[in-house]
Protein backbone atom coordinates (compact mmCIF):
# COMPACT_ATOMS: atom_id res chain seq x y z
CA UNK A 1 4.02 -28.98 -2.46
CA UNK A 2 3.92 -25.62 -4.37
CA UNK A 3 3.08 -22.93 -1.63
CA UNK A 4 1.28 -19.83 -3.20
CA UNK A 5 1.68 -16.36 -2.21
CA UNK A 6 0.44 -13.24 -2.87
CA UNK A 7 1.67 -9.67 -2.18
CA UNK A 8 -1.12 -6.99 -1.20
CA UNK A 9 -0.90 -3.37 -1.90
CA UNK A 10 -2.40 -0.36 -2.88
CA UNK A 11 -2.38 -0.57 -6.81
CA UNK A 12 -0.69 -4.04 -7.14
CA UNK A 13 2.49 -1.66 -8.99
CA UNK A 14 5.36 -1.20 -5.86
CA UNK A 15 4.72 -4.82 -4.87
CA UNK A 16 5.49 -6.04 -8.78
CA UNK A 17 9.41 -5.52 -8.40
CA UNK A 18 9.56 -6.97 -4.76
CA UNK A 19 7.92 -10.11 -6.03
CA UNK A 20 10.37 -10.23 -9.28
CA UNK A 21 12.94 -10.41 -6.48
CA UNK A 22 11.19 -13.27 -4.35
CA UNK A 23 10.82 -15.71 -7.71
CA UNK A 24 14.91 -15.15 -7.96
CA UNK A 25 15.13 -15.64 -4.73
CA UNK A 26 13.20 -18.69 -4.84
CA UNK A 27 14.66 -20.12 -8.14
CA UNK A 28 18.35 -19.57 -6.53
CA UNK A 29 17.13 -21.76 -3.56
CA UNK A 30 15.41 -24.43 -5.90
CA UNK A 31 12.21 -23.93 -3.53
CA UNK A 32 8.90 -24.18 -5.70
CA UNK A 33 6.71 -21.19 -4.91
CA UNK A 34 4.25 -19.20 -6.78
CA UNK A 35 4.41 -15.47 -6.05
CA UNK A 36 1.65 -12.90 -7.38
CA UNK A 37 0.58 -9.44 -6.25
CA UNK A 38 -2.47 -7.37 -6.34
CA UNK A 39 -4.28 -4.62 -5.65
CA UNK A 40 -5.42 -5.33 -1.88
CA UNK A 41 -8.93 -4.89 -2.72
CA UNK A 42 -9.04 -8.26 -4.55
CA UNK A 43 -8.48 -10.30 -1.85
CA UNK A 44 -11.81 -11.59 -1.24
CA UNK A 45 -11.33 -13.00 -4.71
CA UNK A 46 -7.90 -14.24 -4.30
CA UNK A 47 -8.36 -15.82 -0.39
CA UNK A 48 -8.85 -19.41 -1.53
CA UNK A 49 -5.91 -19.41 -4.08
CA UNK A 50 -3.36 -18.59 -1.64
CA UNK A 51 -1.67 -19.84 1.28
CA UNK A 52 -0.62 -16.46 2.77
CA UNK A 53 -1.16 -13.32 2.24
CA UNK A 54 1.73 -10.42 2.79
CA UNK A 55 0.75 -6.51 2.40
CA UNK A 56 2.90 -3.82 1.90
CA UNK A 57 3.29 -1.44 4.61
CA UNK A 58 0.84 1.27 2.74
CA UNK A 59 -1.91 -1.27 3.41
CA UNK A 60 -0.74 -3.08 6.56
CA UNK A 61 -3.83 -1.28 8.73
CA UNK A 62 -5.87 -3.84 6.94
CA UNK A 63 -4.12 -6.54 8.79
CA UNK A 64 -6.89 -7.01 11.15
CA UNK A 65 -9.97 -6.99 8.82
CA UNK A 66 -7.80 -9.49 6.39
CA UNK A 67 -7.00 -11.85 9.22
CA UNK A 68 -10.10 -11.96 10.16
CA UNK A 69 -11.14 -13.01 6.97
CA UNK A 70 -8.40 -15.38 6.33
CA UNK A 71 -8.71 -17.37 9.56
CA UNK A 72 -12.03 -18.60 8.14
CA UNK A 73 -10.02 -20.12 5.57
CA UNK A 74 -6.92 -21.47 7.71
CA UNK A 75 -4.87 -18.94 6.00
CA UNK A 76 -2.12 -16.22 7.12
CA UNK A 77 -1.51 -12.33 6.78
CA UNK A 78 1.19 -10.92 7.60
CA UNK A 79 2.63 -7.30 7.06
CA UNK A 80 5.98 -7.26 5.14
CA UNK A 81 9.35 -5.89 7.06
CA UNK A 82 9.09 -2.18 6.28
CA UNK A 83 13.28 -2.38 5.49
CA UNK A 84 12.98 -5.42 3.76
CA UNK A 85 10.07 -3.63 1.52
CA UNK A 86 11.88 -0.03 1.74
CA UNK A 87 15.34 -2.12 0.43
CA UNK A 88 13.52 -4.60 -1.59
CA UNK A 89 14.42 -7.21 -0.06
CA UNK A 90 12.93 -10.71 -1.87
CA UNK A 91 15.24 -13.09 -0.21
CA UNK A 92 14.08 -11.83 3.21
CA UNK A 93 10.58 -11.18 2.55
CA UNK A 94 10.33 -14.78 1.01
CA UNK A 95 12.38 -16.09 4.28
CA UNK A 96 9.33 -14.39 6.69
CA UNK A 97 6.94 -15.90 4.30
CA UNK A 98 8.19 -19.18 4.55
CA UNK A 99 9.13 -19.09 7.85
CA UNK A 100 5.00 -17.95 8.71
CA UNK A 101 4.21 -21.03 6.59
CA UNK A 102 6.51 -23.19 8.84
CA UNK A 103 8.67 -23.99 5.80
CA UNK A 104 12.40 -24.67 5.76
């Protein structure tokens, strides 16, 4: 099963690289993912499309408020590694993903 994923930031722009570098990531490891990112004020919108939700460390003081939110919907938030974001990281932010998903 396809688990969906969606970076959260300020303008949707910083996050657009990081997730280029999760789909490689993902394609290298043959593991079927779908990876989008946004500005963080669509995720009311975007909260039922998604299995987990990962802001960027500009945004990550809306952790609270978004979890919140997301428990209603059995869904996660987490705040991405600030190295792994700083270093652009996609293997390892797609690993933390993953791993919050309790995927292998």
């Amino acid at each position: 099963m396809e688990k969906k994923i969606l970076l959260l930031c300020a303008a949707g722009m910083s996050t657009s690289l990081l997730v280029t570098k999760m789909i490689k990531a993902a394609e290298e490891k043959n593991i079927k993912v779908k990876i989008e990112a946004c500005p963080v004020e669509q995720f009311n919108e975007k909260v039922n499309e998604f299995d987990i939700f990962l802001l960027g460390p500009q945004v990550r003081f809306k952790h609270t408020d978004l979890s919140n939110i997301a428990n209603e919907y059995n869904k996660k938030v987490e705040v991405i590694n600030m190295v792994d974001y700083g270093t652009m990281n996609g293997a390892k932010v797609l690993e933390a993903a993953l791993k919050a998903l309790n995927v292998n």
